[in-house]
Each structure stands twice: as structure tokens, then as C-alpha cells.
Protein backbone atom coordinates (compact mmCIF):
# COMPACT_ATOMS: atom_id res chain seq x y z
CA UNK A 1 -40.68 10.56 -19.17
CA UNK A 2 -39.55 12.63 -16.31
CA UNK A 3 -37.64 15.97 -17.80
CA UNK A 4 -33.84 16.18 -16.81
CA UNK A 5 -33.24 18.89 -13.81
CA UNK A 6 -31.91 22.15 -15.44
CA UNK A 7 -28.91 22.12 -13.64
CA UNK A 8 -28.41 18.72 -14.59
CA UNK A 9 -28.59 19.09 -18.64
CA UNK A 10 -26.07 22.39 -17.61
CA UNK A 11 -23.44 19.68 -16.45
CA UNK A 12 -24.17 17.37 -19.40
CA UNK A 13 -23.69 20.03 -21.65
CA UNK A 14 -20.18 21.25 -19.85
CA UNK A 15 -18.95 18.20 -19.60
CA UNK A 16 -18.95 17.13 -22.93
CA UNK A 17 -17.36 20.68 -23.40
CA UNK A 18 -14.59 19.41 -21.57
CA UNK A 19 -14.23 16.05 -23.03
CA UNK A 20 -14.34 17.38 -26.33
CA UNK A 21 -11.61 19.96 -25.70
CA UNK A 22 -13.84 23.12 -26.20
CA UNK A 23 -12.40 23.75 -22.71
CA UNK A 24 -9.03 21.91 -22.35
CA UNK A 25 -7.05 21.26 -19.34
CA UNK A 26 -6.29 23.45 -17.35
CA UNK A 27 -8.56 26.46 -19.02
CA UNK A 28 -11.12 29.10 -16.89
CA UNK A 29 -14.89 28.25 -17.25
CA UNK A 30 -17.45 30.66 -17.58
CA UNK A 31 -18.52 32.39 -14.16
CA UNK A 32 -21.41 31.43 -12.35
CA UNK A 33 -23.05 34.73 -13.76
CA UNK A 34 -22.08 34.13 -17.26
CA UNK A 35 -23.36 30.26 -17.61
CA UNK A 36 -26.81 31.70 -16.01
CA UNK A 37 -27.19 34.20 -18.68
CA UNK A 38 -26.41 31.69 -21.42
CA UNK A 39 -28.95 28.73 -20.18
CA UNK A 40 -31.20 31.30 -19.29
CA UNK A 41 -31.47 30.15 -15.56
CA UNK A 42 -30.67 31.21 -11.67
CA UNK A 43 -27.09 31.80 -10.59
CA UNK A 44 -28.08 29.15 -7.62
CA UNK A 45 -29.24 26.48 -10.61
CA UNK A 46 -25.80 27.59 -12.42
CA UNK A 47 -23.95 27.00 -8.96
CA UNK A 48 -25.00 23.15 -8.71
CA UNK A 49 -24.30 22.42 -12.04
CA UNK A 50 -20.40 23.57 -10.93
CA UNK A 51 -20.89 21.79 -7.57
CA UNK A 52 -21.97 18.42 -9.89
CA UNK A 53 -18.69 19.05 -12.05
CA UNK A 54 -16.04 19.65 -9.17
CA UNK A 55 -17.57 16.53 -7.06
CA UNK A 56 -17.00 14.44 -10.20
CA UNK A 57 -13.21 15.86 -10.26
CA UNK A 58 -13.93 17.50 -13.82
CA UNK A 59 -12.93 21.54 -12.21
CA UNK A 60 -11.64 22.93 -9.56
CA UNK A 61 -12.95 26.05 -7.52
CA UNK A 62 -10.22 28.61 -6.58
CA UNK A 63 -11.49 31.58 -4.56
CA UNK A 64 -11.02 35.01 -6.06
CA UNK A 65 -9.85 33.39 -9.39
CA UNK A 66 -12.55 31.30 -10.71
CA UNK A 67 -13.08 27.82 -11.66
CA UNK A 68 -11.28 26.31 -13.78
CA UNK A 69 -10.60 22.22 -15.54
CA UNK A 70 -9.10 19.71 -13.70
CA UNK A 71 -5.41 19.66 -15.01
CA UNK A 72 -4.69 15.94 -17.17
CA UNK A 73 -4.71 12.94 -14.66
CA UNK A 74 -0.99 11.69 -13.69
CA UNK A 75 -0.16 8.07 -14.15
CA UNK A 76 2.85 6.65 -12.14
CA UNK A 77 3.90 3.03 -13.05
CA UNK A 78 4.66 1.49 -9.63
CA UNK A 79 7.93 -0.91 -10.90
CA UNK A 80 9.31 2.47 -11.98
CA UNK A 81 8.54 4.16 -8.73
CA UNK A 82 10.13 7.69 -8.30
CA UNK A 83 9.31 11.20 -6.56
CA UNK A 84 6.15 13.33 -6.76
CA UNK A 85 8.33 15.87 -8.12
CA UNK A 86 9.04 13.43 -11.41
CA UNK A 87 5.48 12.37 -11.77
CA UNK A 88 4.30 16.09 -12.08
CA UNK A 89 7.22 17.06 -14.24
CA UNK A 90 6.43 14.07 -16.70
CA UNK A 91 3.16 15.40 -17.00
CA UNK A 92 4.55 18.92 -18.08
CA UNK A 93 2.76 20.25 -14.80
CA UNK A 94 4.37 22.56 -12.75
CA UNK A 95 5.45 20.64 -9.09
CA UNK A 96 4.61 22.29 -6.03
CA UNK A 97 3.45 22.25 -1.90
CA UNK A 98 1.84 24.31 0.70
CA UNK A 99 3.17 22.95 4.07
CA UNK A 100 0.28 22.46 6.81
CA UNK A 101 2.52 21.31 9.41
CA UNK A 102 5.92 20.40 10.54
CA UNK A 103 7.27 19.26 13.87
CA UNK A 104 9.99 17.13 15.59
CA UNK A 105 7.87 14.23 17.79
CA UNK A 106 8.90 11.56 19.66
CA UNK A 107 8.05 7.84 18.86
CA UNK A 108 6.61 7.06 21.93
CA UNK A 109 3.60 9.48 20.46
CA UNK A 110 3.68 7.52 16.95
CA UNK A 111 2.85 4.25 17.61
CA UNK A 112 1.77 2.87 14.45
CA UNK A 113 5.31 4.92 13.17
CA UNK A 114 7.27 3.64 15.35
CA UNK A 115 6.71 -0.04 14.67
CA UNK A 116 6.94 0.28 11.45
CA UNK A 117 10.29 1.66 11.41
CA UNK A 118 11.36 0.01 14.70
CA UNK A 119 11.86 3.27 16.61
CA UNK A 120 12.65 3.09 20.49
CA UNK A 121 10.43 5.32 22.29
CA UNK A 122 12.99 8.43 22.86
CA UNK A 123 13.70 8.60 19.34
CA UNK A 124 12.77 12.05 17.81
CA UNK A 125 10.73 11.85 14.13
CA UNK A 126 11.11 14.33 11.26
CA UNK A 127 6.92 15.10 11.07
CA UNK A 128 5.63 16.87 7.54
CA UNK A 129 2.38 17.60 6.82
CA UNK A 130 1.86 18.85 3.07
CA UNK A 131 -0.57 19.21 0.30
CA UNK A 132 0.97 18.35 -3.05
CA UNK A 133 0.53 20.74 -6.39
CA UNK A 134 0.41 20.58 -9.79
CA UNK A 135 0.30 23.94 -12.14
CA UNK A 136 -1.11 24.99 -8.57
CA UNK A 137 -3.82 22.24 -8.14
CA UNK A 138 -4.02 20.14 -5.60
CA UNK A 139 -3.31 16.69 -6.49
CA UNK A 140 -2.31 15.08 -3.15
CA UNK A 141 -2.15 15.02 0.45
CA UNK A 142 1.17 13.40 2.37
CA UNK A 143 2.14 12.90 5.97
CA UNK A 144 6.20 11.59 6.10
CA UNK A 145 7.85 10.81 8.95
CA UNK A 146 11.65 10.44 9.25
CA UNK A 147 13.69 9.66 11.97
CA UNK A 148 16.02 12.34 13.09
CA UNK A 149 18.82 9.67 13.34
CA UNK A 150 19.38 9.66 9.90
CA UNK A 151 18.55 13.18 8.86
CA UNK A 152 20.02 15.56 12.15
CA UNK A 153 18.73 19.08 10.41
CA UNK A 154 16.09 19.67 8.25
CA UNK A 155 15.48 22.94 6.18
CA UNK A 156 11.93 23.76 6.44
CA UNK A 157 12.49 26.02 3.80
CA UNK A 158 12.50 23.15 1.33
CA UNK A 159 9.45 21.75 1.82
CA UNK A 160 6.93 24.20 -0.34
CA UNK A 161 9.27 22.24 -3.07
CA UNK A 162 10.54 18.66 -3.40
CA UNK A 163 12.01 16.90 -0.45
CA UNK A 164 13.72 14.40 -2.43
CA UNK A 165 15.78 17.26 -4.45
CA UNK A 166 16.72 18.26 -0.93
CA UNK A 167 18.20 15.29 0.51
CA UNK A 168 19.53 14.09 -2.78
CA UNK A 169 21.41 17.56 -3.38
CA UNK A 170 22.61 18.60 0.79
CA UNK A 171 22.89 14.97 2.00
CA UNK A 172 23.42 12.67 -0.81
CA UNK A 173 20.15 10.56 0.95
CA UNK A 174 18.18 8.64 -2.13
CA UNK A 175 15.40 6.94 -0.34
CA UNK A 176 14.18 3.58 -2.09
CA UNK A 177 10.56 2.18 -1.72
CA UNK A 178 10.82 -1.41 -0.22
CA UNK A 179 7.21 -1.55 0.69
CA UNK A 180 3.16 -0.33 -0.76
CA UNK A 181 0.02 -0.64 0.57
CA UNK A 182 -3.13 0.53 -1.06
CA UNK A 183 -6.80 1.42 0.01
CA UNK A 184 -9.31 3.48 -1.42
CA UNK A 185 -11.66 5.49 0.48
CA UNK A 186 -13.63 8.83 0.62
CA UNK A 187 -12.75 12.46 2.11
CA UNK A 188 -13.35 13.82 5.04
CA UNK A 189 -14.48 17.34 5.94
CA UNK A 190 -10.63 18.79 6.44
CA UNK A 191 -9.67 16.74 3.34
CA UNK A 192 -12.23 18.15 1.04
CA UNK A 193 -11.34 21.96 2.04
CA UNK A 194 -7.39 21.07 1.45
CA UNK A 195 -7.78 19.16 -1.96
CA UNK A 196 -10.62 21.72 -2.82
CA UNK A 197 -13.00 18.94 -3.63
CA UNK A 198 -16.42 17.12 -3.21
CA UNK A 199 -17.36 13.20 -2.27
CA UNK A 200 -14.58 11.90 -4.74
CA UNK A 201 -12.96 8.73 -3.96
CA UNK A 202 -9.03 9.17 -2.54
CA UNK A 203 -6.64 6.16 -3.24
CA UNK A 204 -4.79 6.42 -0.51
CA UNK A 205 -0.80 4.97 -0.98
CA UNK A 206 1.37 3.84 1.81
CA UNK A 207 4.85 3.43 1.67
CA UNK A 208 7.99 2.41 3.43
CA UNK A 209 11.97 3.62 2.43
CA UNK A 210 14.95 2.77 3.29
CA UNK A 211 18.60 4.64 2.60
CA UNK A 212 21.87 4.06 1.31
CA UNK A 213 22.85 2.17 4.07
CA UNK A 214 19.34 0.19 4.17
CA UNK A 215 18.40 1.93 7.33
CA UNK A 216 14.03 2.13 7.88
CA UNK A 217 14.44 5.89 6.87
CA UNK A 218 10.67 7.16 5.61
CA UNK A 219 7.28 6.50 6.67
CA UNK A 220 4.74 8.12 4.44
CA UNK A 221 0.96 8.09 3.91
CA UNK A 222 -0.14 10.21 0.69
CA UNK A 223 -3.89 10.71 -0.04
CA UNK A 224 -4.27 11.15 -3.81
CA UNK A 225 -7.51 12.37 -5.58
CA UNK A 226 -9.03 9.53 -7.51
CA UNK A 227 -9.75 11.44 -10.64
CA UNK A 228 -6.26 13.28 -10.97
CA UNK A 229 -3.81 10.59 -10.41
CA UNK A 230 -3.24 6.56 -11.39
CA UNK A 231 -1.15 3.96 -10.26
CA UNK A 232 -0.56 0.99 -12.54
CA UNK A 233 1.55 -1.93 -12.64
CA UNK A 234 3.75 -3.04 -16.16
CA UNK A 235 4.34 -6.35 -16.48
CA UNK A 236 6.61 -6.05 -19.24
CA UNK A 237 10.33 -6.34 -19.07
């Protein structure tokens, strides 16, 4: 019988480390250095062992810290619905977002926007571009679009923290889901270096709001890593 890679038994071995709690969520592993030393093989053989863990969604890699396990996986019962925000903070994970990008657009340069919340072309769009965090890991990636008809200013301040909060607290907005889609599908390139991960499978959740007054108000498309985060359905009352 054909002997196991070395760098393969290394991620056998660490991942039943992590399963069995020897290294709990959230915790530092060893360095790259340190794991060669105690298999008694090459920092390169140590290295894919890592790469094997991180592309199954078992650690994450952050530079100049070290690498560390992938926080507990968030489950969000879709009947239930509510924010990102609530979903880390009923995980006991810390809620968070870096902001790639924010701009005002027009529809006209949206199409698949602005049919979906029936937008003439002159209308101006709210555009946010963020990758969302919890206890600093990236769990998410999500593109909203609002139109500036129903929310004239927004403070871009806000947006490295929950959106919701924000137009909950200043404008007494509470957006309700009327409408998911799902897919599944893998990363790209870009994706990968945001979420910090390898070839793991993103569900990908798209939804549809309206406000108080039942106005189309939110357009938003959310990549979530597979591994960190689960959608279910209860059927019971």
C-alpha cells in the first residue's frame, strides 16, 4: 500500500487536534517553524499541510499574526431572518466590516439593480461594498444597493459596523426580507484574497427588502464561506 504524503498525515494529525478541542476555536496553531521541528520535516512540507487545512476552512492565515482555527460556524434560521450583526452576536463572536467600496451610481449603470427594484434610469443608488467579520474573521462578502430616494444621506462612517443599527437608530428604517435566492459556487481570485481562503465552496444569498412604507428599499448579494456559516429552514411553529 502506497505510504500517506508527509504533509498529508501532518493535516490528519491537526485536524483531529481541532476536532477534538486540543486546539479550540478560535486558538493560534503552531508556526510553520514549530510543526516542522515536531514532525521532523521541511518548513515547505509543514506549509502544505496549513495550505490543506485553510482550503478545507479548518484555519485561517493572518499575516504578521499567525494562523489560527476557524472561529464556530454560524447558523441563521431563514423564517427568523434578521441582521448579520445578530447572527454574529448569537454566536458570542464579535461583529465587524472592512469597507472595500462605497459610491453613489446611477441606475441606468445597474441594470440587473434597477429591475429588481424598479428604478428609472436617473435614479441615484446607495452602492456598499464590504467584507463581513467575526472576532476579526472573515465570514462574508456583501454588495447592497439602496436607492437614495429613501435614504437622502448616508454616514460612511457606519459602515465598518452594522448598517441596520444605523438606519434603525438615525432614521427609524427596519428593512424586511420579502425575497431569497440561493446558489452555491466557488471563489474567485479577488474573493479568495478578501475572505483569506482556498477553493472552498461560497453559498452565495440574495435578497430583496422593503421599508416601513413597503417601498423596494435594499438590493443585496452576500457571498458567505461554506464552512463558517449555515442557512436552514424550521418547519416548526
Amino acid at each position: 500500500m502506497k505510504k500517506l504524503a508527509h504533509y498529508i498525515k501532518i493535516e490528519q494529525d491537526l485536524t483531529k487536534q481541532i476536532e477534538n478541542q486540543t486546539f479550540p476555536s478560535g486558538s493560534q496553531l503552531p508556526t510553520e517553524k514549530e510543526i516542522a521541528a515536531q514532525y521532523g520535516v521541511s518548513r515547505m512540507t509543514a506549509n502544505k499541510a496549513l495550505t490543506a487545512l485553510m482550503t478545507k476552512g479548518l484555519i485561517v492565515r493572518i499575516q504578521g499574526k499567525g494562523t489560527f482555527v476557524q472561529n464556530k460556524r454560524v447558523e441563521k434560521d431563514i423564517r427568523t431572518g434578521g441582521s448579520f450583526t445578530k447572527d454574529m452576536l448569537s454566536t458570542k463572536q464579535i461583529p465587524g466590516a472592512i469597507l472595500i467600496d462605497y459610491r453613489v451610481l446611477r441606475a441606468s449603470h445597474l441594470a440587473k439593480v434597477q429591475a429588481i427594484l424598479n428604478l428609472r434610469d436617473n435614479d441615484l443608488v446607495h452602492y456598499i461594498h464590504r467584507v463581513r467579520l467575526g472576532d476579526q474573521t472573515p465570514i462574508a462578502l456583501s454588495k447592497t444597493y439602496i436607492p437614495c430616494k429613501y435614504l437622502a444621506y448616508l454616514d460612511v462612517n457606519v459602515l465598518d459596523h452594522s448598517l441596520y443599527r444605523y438606519l434603525n437608530d438615525s432614521w427609524n428604517i427596519h428593512p424586511k426580507i420579502i425575497d431569497y435566492k440561493f446558489s452555491a459556487r466557488l471563489p474567485n481570485d479577488n474573493e479568495k484574497k478578501l475572505l483569506k481562503i482556498g477553493n472552498t465552496a461560497l453559498l452565495e444569498s440574495v435578497h430583496v427588502n422593503i421599508d416601513d412604507a413597503n417601498n423596494l428599499f435594499e438590493y443585496t448579494e452576500t457571498l458567505y464561506v461554506g464552512s463558517r456559516y449555515t442557512y436552514h429552514l424550521s418547519l416548526n411553529e
